[in-house]
Each structure stands twice: as C-alpha cells, then as structure tokens.
N, C-alpha and C. Protein backbone atom coordinates (compact mmCIF):
# COMPACT_ATOMS: atom_id res chain seq x y z
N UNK A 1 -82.87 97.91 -39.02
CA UNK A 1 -83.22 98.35 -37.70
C UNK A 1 -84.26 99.44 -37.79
N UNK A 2 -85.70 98.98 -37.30
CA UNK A 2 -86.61 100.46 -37.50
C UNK A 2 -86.29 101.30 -36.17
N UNK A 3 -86.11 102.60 -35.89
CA UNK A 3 -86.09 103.08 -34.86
C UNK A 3 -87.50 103.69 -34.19
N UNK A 4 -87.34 104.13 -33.25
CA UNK A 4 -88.51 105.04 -32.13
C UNK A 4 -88.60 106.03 -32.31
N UNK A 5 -87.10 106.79 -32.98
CA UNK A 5 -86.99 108.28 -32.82
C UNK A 5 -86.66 108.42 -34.18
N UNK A 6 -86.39 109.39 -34.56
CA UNK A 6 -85.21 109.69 -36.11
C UNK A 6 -84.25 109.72 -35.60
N UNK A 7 -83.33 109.36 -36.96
CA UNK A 7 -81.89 109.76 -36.52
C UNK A 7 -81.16 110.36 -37.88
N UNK A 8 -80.27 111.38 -37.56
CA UNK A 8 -79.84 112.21 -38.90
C UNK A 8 -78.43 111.70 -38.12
N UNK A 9 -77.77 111.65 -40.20
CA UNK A 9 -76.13 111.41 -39.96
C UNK A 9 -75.86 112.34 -41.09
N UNK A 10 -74.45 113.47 -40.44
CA UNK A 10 -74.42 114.17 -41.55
C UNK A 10 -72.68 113.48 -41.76
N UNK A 11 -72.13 113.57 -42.91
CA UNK A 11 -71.13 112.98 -43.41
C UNK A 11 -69.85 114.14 -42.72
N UNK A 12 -68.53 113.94 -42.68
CA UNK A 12 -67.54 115.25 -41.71
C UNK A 12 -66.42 114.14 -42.20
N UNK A 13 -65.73 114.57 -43.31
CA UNK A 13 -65.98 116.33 -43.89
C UNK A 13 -67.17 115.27 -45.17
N UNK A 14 -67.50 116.37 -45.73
CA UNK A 14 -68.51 116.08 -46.84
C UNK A 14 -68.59 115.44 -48.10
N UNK A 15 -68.36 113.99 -47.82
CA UNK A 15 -68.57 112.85 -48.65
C UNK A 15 -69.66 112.33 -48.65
N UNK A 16 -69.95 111.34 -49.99
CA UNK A 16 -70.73 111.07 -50.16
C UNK A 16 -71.07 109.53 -49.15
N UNK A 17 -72.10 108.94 -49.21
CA UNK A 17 -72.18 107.90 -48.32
C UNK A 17 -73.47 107.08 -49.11
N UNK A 18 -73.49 105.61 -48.69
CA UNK A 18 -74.40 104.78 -48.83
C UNK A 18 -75.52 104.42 -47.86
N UNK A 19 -76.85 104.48 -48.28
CA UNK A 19 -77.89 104.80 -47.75
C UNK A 19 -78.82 103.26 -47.99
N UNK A 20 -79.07 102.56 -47.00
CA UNK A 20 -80.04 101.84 -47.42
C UNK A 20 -80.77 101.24 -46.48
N UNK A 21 -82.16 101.43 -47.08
CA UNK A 21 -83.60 101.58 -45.99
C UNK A 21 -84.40 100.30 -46.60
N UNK A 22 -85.31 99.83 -46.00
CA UNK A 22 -86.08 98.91 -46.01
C UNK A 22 -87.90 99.74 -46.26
N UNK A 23 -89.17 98.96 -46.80
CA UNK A 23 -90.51 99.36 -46.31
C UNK A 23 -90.58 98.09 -44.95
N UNK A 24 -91.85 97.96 -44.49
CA UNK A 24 -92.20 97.05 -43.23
C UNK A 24 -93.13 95.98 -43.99
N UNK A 25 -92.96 94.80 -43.58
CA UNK A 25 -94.12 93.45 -43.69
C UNK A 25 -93.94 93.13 -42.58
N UNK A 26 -95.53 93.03 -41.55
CA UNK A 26 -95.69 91.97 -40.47
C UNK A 26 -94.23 92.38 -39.75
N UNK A 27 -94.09 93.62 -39.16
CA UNK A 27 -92.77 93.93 -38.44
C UNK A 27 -91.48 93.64 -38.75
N UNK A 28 -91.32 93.28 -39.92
CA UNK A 28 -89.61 92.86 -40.46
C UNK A 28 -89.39 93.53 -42.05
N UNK A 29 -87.99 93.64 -41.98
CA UNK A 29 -87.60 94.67 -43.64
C UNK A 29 -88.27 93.67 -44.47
N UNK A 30 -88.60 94.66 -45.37
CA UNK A 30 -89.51 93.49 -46.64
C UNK A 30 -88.73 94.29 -48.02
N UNK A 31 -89.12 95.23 -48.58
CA UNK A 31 -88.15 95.79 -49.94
C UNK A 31 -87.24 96.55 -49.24
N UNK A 32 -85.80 96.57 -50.01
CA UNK A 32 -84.73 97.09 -49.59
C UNK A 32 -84.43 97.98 -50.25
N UNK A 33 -83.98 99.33 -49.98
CA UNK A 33 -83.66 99.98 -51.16
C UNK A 33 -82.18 100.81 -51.22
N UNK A 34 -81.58 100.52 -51.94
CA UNK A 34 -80.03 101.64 -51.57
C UNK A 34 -79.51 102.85 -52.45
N UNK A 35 -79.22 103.83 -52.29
CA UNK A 35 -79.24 105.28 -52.84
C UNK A 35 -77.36 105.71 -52.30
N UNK A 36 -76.96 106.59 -53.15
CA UNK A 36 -76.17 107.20 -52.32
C UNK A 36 -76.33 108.46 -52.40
N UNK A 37 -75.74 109.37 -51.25
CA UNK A 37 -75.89 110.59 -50.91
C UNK A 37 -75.53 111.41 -52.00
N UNK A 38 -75.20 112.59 -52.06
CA UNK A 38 -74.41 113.49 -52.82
C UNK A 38 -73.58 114.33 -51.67
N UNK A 39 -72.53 114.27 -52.45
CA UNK A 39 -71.29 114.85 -51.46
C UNK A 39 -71.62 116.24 -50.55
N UNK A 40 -71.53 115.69 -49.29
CA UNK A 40 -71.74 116.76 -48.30
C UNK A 40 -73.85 116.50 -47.38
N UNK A 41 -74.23 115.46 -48.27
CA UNK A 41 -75.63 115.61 -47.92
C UNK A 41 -75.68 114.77 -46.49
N UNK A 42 -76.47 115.51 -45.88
CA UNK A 42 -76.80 114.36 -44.61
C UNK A 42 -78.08 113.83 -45.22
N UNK A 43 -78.61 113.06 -44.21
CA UNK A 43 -80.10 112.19 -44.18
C UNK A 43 -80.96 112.11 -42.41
N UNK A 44 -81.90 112.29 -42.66
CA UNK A 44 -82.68 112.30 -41.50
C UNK A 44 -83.76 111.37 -41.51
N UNK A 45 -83.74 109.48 -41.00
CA UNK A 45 -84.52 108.85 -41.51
C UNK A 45 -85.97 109.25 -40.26
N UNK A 46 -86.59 108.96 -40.90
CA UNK A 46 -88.00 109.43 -40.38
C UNK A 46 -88.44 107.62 -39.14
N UNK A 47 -88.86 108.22 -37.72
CA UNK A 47 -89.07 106.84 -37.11
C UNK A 47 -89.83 106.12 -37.94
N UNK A 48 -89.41 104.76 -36.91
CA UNK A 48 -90.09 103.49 -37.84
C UNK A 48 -89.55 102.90 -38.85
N UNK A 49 -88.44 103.75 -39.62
CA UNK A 49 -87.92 103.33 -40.99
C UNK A 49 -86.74 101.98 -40.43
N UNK A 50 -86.82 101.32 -41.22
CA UNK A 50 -85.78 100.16 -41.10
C UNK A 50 -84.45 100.26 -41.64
N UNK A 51 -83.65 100.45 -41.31
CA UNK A 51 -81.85 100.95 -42.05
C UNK A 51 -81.05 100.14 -41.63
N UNK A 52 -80.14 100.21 -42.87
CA UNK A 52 -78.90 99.17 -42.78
C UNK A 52 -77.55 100.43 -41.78
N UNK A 53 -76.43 99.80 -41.69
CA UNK A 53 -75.40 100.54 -40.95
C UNK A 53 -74.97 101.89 -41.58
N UNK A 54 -74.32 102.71 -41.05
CA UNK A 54 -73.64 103.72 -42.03
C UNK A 54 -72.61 103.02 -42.78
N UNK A 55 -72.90 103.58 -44.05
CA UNK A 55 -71.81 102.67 -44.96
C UNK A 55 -70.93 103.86 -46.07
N UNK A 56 -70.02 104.70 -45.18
CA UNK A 56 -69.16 105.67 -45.92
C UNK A 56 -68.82 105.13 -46.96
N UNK A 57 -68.20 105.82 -48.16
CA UNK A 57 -67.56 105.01 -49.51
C UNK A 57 -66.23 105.59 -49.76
N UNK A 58 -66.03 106.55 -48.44
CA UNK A 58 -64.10 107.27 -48.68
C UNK A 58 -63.61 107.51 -47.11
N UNK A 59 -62.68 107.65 -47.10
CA UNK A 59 -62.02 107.89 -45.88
C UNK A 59 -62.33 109.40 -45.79
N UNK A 60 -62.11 110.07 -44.49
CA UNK A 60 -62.21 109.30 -43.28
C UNK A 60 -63.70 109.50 -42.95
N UNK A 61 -63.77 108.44 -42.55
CA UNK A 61 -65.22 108.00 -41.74
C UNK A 61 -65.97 108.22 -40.88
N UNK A 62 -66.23 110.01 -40.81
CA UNK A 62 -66.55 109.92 -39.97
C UNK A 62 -68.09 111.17 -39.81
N UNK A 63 -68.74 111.00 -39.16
CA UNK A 63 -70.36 111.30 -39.27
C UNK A 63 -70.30 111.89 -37.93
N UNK A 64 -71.27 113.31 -38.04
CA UNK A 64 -72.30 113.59 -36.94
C UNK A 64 -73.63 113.25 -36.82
N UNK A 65 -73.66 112.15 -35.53
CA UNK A 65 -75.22 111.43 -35.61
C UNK A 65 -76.02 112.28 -34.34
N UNK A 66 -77.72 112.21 -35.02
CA UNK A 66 -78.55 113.50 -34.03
C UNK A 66 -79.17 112.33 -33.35
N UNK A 67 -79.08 111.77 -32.37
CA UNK A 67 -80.43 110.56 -32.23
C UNK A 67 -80.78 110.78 -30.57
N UNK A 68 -81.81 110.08 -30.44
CA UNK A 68 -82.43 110.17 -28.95
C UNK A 68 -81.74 109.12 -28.07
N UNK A 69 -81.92 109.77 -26.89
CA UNK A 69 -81.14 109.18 -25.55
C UNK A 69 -82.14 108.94 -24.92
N UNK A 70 -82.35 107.78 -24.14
CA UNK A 70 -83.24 107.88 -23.26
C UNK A 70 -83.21 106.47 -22.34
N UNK A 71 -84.66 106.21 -21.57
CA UNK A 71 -84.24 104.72 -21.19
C UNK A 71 -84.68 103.82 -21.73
N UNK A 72 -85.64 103.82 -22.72
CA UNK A 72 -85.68 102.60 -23.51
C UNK A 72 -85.16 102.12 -24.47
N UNK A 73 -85.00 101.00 -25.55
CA UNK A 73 -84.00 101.30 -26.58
C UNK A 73 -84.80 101.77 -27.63
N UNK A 74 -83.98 102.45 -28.42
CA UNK A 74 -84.59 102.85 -29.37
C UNK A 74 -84.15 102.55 -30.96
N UNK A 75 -84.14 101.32 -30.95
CA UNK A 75 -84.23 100.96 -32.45
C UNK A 75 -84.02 99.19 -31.91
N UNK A 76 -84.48 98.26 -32.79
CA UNK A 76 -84.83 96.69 -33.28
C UNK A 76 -83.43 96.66 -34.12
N UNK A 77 -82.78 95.32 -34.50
CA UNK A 77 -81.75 94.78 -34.57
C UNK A 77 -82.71 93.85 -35.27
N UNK A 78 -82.27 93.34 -36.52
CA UNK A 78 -82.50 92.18 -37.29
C UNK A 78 -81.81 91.37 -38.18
N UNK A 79 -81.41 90.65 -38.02
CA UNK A 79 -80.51 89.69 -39.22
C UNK A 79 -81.26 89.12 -40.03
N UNK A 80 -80.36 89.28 -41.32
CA UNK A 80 -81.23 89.05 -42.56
C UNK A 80 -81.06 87.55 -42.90
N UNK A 81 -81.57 86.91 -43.26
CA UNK A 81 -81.38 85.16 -43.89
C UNK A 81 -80.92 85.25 -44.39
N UNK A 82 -80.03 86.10 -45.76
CA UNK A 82 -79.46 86.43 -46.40
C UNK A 82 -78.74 87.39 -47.03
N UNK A 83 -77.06 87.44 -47.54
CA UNK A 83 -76.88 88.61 -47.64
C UNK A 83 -76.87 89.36 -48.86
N UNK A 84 -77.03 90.49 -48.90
CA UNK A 84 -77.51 91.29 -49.81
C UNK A 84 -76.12 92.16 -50.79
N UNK A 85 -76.27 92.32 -52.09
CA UNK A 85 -75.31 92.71 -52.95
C UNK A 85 -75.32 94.14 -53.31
N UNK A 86 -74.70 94.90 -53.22
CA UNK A 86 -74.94 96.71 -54.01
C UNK A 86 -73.93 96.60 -55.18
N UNK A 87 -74.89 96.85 -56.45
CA UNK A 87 -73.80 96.78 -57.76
C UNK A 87 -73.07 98.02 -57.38
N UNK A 88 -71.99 97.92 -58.24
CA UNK A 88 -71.04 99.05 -58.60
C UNK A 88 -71.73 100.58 -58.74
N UNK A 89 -72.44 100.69 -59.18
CA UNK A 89 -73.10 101.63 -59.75
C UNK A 89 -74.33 102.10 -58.35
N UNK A 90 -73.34 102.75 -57.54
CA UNK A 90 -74.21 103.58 -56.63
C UNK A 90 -75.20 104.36 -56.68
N UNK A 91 -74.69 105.21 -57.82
CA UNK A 91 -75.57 106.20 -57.90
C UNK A 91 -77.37 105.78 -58.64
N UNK A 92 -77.21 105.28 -58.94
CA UNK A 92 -78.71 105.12 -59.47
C UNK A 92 -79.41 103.25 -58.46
N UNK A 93 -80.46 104.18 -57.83
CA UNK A 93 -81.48 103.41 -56.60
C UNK A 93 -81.77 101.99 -57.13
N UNK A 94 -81.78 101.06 -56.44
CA UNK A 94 -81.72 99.43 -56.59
C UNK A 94 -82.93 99.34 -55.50
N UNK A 95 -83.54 97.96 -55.65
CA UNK A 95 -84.24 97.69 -54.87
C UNK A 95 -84.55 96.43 -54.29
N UNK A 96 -84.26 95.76 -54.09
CA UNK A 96 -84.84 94.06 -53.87
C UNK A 96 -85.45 94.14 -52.45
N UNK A 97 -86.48 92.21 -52.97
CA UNK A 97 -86.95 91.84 -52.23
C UNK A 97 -86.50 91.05 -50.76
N UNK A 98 -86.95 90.98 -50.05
CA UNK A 98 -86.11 90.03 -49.22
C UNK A 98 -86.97 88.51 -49.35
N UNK A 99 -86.72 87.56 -49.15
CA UNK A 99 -87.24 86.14 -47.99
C UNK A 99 -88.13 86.45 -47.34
N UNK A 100 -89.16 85.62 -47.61
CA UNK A 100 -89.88 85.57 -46.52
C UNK A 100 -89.52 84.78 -45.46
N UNK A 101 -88.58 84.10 -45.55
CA UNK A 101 -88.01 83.33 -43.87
C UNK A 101 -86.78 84.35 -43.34
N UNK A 102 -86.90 85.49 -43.37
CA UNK A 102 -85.89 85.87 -42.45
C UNK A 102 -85.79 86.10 -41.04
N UNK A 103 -84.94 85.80 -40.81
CA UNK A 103 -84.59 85.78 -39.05
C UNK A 103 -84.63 87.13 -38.17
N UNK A 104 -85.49 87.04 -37.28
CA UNK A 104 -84.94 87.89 -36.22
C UNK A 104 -84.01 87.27 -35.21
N UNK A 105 -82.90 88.16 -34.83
CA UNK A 105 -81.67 88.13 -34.33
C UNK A 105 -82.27 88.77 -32.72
C-alpha cells in the first residue's frame, strides 16, 4: 500500500516488529524488502512508500499509529499474485522480486 501521507507506528510496550516495504514499477510494489525493528524502535515510512501490514512478532500487539485524516483516502490497497515467504532469520534484510503479472485488488 503506497500512502499520501507518512505514517509512523511505534511498538507499546517496546517490541520488536516486522517491517516490510516495497520500491515502485509503473505504480505497483516491484522489490520487496523485510527488516525487523529493534526492540522499542518505531518507523516512520516516508509518503509514497509501499508497505505490507503491521506484523508484531510477540504479544501484545499493540502500536501507536501517527497518520493523516482527511477526506480523501490516503493509501492504495494491492494484492499480490503471489504470496511471499520471510525466512526465520529476521534479523538480517531479505529482498525479492515480485511478478510482473501482479494484480491490483
């Protein structure tokens, strides 16, 4: 989903979390990339960026999100043609490609 605005999620209480962003081709995620936080870190993705869901990795689940209100929407929704794997090994950044036939939803 690229958004309009930024949006920061800080983790509560301060766990670590899974992070994963896309670059852009021709308006759709093209490289994917996934990172995880370090315990207690928030993230503030910069507009435009394409992101997958919040994806906590401990209980409890729960985040303060900063994002814009307004009347238009502000972020794109896309389904992927395919779904995507995160090895075991969080901590060190992965990257793949996507399809070039993927779907917008």
């Amino acid at each position: 989903m690229p958004s309009s605005s930024t949006h920061a999620f800080i983790p509560l209480p301060a766990n670590l979390f899974l992070v994963i962003v896309a670059t852009e081709r021709e308006r759709q995620p093209e490289k994917v990339r996934s990172f995880s936080t370090a315990p207690g870190q928030g993230i503030n993705l910069l507009r435009n960026t394409w992101h997958g869901v919040l994806t906590p990795l401990f209980e409890p689940r729960l985040f303060a999100v900063i994002d814009r209100i307004g009347a238009t929407p502000n972020l794109k929704q896309h389904r992927l043609a395919a779904a995507l794997a995160v090895s075991d090994d969080l901590l060190v950044a992965s990257e793949t490609t996507l399809p070039s036939t993927s779907v917008v939803a």
